[in-house]
N, C-alpha and C. Protein backbone atom coordinates (compact mmCIF):
# COMPACT_ATOMS: atom_id res chain seq x y z
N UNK A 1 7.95 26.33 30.31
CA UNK A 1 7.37 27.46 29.63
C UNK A 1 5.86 27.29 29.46
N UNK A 2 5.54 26.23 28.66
CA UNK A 2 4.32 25.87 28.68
C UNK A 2 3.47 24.91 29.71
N UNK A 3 2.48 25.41 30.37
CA UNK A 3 1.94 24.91 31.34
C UNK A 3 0.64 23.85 31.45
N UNK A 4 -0.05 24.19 30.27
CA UNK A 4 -1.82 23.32 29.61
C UNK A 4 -1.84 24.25 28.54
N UNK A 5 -2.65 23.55 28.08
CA UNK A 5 -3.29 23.84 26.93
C UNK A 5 -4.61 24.37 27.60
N UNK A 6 -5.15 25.32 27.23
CA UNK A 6 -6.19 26.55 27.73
C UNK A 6 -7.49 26.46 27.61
N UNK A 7 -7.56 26.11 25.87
CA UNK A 7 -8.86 25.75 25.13
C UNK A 7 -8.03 25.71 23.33
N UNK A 8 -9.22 24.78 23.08
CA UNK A 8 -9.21 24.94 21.05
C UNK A 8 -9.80 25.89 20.83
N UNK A 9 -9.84 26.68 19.83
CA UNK A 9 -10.45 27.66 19.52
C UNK A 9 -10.99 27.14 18.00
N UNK A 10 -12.22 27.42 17.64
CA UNK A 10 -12.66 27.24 16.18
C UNK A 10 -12.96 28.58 15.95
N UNK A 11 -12.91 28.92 14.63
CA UNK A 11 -13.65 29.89 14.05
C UNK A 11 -15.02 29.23 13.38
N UNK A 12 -15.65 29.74 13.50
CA UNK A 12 -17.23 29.56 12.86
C UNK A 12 -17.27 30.81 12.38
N UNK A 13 -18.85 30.45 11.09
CA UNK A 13 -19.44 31.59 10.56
C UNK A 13 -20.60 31.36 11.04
N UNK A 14 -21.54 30.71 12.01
CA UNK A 14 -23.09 30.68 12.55
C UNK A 14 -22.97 30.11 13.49
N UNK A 15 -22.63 30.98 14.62
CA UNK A 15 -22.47 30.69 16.12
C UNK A 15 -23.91 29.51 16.43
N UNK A 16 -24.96 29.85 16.25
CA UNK A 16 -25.94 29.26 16.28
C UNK A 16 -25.87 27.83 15.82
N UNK A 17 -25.75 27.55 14.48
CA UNK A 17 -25.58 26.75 14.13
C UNK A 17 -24.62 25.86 14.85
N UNK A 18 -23.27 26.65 15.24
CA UNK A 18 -22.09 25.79 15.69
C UNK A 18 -22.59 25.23 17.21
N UNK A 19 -22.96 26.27 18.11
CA UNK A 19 -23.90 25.40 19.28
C UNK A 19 -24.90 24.45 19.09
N UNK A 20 -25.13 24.57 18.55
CA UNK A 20 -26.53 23.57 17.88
C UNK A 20 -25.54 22.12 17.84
N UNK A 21 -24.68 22.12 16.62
CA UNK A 21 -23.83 20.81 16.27
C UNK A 21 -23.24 20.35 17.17
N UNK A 22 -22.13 21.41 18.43
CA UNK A 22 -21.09 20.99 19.88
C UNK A 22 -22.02 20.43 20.39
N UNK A 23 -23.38 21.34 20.99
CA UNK A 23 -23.78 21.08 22.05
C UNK A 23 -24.87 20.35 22.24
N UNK A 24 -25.53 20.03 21.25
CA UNK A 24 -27.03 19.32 20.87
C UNK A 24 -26.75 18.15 20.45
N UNK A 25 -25.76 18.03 19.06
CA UNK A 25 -25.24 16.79 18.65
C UNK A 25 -24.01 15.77 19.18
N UNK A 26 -23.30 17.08 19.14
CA UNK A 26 -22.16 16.20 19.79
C UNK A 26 -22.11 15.72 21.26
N UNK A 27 -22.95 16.83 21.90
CA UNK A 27 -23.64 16.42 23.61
C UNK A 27 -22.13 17.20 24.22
N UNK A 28 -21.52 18.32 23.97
CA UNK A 28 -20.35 18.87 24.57
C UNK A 28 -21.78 19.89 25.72
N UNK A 29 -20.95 19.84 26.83
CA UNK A 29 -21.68 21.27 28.17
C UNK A 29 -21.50 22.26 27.30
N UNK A 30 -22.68 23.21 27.19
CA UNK A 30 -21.94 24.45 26.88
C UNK A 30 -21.86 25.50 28.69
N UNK A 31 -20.96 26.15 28.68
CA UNK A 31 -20.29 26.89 29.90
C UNK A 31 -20.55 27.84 29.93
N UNK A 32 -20.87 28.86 28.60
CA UNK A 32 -21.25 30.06 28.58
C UNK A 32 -20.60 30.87 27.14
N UNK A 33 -21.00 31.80 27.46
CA UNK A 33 -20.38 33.17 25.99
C UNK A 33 -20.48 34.11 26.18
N UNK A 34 -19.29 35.31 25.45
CA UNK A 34 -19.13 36.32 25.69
C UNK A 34 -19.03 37.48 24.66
N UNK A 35 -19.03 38.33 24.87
CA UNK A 35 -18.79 39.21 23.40
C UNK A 35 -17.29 40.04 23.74
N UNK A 36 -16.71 39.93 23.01
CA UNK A 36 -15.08 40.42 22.83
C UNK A 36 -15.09 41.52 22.18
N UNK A 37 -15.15 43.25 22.55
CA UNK A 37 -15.04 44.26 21.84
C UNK A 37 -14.07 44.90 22.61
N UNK A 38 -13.75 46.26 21.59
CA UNK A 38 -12.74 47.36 22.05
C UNK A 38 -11.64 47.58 21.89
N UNK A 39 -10.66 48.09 22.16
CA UNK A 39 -9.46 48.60 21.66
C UNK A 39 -8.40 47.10 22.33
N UNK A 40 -8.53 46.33 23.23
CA UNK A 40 -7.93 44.82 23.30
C UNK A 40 -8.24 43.71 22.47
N UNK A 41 -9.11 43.33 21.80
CA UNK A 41 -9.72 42.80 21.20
C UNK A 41 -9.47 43.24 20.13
N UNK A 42 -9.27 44.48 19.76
CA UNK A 42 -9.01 44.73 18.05
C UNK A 42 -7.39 44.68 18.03
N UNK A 43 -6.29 44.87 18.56
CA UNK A 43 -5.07 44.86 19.01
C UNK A 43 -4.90 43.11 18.99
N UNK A 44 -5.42 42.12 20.02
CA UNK A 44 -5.00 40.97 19.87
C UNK A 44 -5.52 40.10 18.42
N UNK A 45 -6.44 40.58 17.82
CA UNK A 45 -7.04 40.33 16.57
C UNK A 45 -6.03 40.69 14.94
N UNK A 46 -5.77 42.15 15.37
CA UNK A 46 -4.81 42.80 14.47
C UNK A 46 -6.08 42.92 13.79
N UNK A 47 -6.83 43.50 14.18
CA UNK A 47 -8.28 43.91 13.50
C UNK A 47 -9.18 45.45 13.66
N UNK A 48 -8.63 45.99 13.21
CA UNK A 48 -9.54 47.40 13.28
C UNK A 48 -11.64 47.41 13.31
N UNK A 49 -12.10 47.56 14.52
CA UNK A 49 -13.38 47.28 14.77
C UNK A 49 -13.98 46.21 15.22
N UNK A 50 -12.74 45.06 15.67
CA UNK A 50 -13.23 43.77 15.61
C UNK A 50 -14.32 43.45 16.86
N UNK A 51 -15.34 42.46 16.49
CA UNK A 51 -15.95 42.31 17.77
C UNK A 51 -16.18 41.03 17.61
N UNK A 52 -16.36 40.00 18.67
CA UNK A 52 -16.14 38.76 18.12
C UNK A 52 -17.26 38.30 19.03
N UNK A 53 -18.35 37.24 19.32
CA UNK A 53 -19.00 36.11 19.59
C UNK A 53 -18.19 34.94 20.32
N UNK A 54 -17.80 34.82 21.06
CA UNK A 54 -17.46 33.43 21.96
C UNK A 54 -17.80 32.67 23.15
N UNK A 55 -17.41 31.46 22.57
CA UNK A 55 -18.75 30.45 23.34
C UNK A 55 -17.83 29.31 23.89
N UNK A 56 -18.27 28.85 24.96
CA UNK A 56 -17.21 27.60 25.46
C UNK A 56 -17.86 26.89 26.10
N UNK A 57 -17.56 25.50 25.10
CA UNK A 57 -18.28 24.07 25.64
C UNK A 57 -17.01 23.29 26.12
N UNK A 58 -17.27 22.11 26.74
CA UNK A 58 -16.83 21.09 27.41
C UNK A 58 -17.32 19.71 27.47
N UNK A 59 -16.75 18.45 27.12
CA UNK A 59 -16.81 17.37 27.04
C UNK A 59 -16.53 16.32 28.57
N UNK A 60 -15.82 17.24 29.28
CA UNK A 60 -15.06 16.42 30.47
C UNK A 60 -14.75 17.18 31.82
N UNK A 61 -14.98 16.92 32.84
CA UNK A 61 -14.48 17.67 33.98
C UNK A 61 -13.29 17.46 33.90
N UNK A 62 -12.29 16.62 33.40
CA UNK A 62 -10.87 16.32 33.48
C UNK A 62 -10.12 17.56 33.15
N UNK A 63 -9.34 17.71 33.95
CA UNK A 63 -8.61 18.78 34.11
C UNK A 63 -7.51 18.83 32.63
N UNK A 64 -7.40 17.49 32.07
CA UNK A 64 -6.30 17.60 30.70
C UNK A 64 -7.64 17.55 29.58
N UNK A 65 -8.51 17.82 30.20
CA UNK A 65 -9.49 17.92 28.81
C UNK A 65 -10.16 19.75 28.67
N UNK A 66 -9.19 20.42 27.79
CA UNK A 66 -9.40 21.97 27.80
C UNK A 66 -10.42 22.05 26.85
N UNK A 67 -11.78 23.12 27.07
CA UNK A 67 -12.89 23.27 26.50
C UNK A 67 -12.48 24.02 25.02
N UNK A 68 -13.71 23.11 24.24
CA UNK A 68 -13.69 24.25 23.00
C UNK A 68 -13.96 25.48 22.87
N UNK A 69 -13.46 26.21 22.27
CA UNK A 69 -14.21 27.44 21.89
C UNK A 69 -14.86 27.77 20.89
N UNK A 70 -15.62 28.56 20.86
CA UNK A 70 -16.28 28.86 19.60
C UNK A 70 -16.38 30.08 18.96
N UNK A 71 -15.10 30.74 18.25
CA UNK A 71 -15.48 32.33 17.76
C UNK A 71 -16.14 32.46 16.57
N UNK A 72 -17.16 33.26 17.01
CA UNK A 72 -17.95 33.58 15.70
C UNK A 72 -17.32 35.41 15.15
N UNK A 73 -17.14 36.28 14.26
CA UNK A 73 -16.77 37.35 14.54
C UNK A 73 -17.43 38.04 13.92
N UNK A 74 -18.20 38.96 14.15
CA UNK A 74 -19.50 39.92 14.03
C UNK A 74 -19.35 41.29 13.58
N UNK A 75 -17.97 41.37 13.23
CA UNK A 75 -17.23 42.98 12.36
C UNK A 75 -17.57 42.72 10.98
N UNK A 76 -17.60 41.66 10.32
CA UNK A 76 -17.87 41.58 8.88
C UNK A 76 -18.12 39.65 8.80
N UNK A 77 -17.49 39.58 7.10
CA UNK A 77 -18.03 38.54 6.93
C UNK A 77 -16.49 37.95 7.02
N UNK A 78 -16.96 36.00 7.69
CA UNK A 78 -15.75 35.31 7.58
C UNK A 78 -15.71 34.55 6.50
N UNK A 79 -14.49 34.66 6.04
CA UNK A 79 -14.57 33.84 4.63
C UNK A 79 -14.52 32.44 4.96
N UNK A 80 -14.74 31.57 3.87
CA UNK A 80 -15.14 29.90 3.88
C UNK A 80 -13.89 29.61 3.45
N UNK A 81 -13.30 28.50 4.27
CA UNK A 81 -11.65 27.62 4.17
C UNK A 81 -12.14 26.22 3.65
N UNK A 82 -11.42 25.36 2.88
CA UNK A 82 -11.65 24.29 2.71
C UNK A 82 -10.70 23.76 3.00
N UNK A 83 -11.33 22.86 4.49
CA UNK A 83 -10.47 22.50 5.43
C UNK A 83 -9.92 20.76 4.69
N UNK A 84 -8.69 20.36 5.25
CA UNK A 84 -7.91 19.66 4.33
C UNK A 84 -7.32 18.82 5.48
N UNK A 85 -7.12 17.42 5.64
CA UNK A 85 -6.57 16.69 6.29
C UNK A 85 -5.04 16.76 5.37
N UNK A 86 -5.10 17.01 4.34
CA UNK A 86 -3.88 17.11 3.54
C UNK A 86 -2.95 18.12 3.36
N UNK A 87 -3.21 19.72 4.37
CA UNK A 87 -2.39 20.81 3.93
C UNK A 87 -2.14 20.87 5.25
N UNK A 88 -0.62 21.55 5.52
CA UNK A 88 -0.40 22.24 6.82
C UNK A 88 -1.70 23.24 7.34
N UNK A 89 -2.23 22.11 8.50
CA UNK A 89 -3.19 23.17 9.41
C UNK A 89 -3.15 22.17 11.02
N UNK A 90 -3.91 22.26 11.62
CA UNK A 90 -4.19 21.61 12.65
C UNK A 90 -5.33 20.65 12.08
N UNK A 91 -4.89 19.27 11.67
CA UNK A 91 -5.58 18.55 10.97
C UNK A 91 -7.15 18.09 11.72
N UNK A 92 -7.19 17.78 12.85
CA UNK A 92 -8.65 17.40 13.30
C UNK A 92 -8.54 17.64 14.89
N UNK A 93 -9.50 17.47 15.23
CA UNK A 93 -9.99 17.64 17.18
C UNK A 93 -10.55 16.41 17.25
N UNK A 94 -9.89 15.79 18.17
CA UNK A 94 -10.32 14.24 18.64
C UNK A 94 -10.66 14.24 19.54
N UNK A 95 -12.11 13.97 19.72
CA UNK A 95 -12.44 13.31 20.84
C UNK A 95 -12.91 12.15 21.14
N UNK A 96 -12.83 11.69 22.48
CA UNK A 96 -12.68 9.87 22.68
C UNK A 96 -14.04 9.86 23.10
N UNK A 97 -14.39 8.48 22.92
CA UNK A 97 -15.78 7.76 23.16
C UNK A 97 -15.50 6.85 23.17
N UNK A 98 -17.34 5.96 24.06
CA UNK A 98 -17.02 4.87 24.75
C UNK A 98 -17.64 4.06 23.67
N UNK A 99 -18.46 4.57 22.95
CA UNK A 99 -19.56 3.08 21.97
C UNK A 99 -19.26 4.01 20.79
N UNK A 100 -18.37 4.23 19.73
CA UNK A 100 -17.89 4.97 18.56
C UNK A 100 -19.27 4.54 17.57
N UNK A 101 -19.39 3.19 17.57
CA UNK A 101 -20.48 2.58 16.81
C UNK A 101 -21.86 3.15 16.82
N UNK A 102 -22.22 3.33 18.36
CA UNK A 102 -23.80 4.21 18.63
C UNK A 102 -23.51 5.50 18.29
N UNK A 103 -22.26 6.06 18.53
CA UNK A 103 -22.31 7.55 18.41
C UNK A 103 -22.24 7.77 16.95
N UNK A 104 -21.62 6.79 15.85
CA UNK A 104 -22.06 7.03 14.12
C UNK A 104 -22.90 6.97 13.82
N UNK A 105 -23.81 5.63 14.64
CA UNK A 105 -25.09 6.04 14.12
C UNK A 105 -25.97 7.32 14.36
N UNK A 106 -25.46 7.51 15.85
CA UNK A 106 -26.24 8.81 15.88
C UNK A 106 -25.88 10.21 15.05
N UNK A 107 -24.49 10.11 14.94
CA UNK A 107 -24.12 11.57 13.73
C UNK A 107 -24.64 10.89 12.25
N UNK A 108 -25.29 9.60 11.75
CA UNK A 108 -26.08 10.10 10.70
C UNK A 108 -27.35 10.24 10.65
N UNK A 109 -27.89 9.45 11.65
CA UNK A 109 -29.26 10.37 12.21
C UNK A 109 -29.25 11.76 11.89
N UNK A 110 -29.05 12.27 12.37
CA UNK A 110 -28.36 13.34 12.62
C UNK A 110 -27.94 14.54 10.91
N UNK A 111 -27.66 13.55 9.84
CA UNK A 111 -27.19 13.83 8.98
C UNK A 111 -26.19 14.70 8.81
N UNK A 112 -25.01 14.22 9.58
CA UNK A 112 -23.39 14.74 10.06
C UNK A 112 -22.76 13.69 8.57
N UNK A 113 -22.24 14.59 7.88
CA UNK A 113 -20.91 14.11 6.92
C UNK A 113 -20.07 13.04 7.88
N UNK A 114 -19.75 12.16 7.83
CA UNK A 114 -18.82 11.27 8.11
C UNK A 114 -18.12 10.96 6.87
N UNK A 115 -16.31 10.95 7.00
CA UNK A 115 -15.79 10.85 5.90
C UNK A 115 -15.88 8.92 5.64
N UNK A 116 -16.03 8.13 6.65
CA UNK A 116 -15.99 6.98 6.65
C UNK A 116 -17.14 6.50 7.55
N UNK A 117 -16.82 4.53 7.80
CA UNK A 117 -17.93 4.43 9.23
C UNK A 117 -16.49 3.98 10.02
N UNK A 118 -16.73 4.07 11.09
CA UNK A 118 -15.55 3.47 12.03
C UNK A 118 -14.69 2.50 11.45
N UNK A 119 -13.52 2.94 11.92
CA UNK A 119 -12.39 2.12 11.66
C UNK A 119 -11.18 1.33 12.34
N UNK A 120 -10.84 0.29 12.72
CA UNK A 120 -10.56 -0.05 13.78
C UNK A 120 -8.56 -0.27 13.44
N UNK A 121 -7.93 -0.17 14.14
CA UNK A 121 -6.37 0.11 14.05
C UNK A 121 -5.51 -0.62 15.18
N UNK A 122 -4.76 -1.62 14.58
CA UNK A 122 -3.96 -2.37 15.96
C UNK A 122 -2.65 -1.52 15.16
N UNK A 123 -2.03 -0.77 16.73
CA UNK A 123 -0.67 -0.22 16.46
C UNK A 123 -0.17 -0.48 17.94
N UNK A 124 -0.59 -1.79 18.64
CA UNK A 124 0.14 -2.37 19.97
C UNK A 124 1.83 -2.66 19.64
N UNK A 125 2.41 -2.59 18.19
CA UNK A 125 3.69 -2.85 18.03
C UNK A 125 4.07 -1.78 18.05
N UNK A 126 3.92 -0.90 17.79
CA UNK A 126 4.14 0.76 18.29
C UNK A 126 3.78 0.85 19.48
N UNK A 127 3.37 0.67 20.55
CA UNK A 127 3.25 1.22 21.59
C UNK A 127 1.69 1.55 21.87
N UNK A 128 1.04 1.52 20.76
CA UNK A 128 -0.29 2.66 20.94
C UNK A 128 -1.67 1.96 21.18
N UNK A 129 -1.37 0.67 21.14
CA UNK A 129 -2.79 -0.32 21.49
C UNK A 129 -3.60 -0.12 19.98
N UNK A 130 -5.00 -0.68 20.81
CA UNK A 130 -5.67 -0.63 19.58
C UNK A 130 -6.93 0.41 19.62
N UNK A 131 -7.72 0.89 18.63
CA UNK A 131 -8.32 1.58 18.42
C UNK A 131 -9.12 1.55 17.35
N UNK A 132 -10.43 1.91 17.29
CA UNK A 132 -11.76 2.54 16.68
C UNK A 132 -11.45 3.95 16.58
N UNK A 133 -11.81 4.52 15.01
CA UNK A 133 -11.65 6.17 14.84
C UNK A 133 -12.57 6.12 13.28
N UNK A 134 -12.93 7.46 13.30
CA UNK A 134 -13.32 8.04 12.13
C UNK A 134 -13.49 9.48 12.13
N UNK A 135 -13.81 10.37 10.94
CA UNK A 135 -13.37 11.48 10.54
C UNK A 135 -14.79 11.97 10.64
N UNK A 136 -15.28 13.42 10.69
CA UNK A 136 -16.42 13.82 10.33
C UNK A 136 -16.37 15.18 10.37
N UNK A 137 -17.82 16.00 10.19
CA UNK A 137 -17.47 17.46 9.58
C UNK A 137 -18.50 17.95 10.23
N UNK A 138 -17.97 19.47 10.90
CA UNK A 138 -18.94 20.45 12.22
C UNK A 138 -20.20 20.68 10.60
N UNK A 139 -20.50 21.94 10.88
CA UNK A 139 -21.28 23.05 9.89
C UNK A 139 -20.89 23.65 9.19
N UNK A 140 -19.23 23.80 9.34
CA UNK A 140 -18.00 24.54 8.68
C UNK A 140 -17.77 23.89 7.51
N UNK A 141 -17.25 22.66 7.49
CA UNK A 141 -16.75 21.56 7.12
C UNK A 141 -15.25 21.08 7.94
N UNK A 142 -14.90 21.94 9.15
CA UNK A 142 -14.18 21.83 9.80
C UNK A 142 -13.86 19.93 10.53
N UNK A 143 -13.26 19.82 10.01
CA UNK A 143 -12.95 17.86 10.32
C UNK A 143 -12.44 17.93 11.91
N UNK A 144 -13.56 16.89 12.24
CA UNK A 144 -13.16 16.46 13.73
C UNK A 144 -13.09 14.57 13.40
N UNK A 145 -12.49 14.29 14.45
CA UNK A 145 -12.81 13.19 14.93
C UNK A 145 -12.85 12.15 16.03
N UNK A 146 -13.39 11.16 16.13
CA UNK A 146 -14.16 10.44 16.95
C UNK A 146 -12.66 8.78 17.24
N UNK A 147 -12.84 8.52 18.34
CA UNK A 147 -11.72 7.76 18.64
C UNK A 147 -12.20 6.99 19.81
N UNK A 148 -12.50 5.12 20.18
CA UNK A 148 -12.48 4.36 20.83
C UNK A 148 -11.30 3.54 21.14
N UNK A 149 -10.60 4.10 22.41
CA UNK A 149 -10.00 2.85 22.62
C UNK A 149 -10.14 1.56 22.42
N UNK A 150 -9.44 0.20 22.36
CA UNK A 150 -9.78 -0.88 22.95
C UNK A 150 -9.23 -2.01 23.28
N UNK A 151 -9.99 -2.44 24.45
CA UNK A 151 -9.35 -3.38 24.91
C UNK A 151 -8.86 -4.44 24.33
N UNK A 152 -7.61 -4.88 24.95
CA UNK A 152 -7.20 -6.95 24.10
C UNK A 152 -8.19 -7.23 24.46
């Protein structure tokens, strides 16, 4: 039934801003953007007038690595969520890196919320090897995070 996964989709409220953070900070390609109006767009929305802002970056030519998206929506105002590693949602967007360590320093350069500094995890008795991860926050406060494999 299901074939890939397509893209993530975020909602943002400052498209600008949110390119700025993907594509400047985080170093994602951006691919391009489009504007979404009309009687399809207000139908798949369930939105009377909707017109939406979308933008799609990329981290990877890898074919299992599907680009973000970015909807901003330009019919009114989007309200502010306080996003929660603790409530039913889609808890974070992980993406992997090779030096987790240079890339924290660079998101506080940067002055990127990090909920922690890297954290390192042996779960080789599970199956899952070991790993470097930490938590951090777009412009939204939308929680992503950052994940190094590593080697024995």
């Amino acid at each position: 039934m299901i074939h890939e996964i397509m893209h993530v989709g975020i909602t943002v409220r400052d498209m600008d801003a949110s390119l700025h953070f993907y594509r400047d900070i985080l170093g994602l390609r951006y691919q391009g953007e489009l504007i979404m109006e009309g009687p399809e767009t207000e139908a798949l929305f369930a939105r009377p007038g909707c017109r939406a802002r979308v933008a799609y970056l990329n981290g990877s030519d890898a074919v299992m690595a599907p680009p973000v998206e970015l909807i901003a929506f330009l019919d009114g105002e989007t309200g502010a969520a306080v996003p929660s590693l603790f409530q039913p949602s889609i808890s974070e967007i992980c993406f992997r890196v090779k030096d987790i360590d240079r890339v924290y320093q660079h998101l506080l350069a940067e002055q990127v919320e990090c909920l922690s500094a890297p954290q390192t995890f042996d779960f080789t008795g599970a199956g899952f090897g070991k790993s470097k991860a930490l938590y951090f926050k777009d412009p939204d406060g939308i929680i992503l995070e950052l994940m190094e494999p590593l080697e024995d």
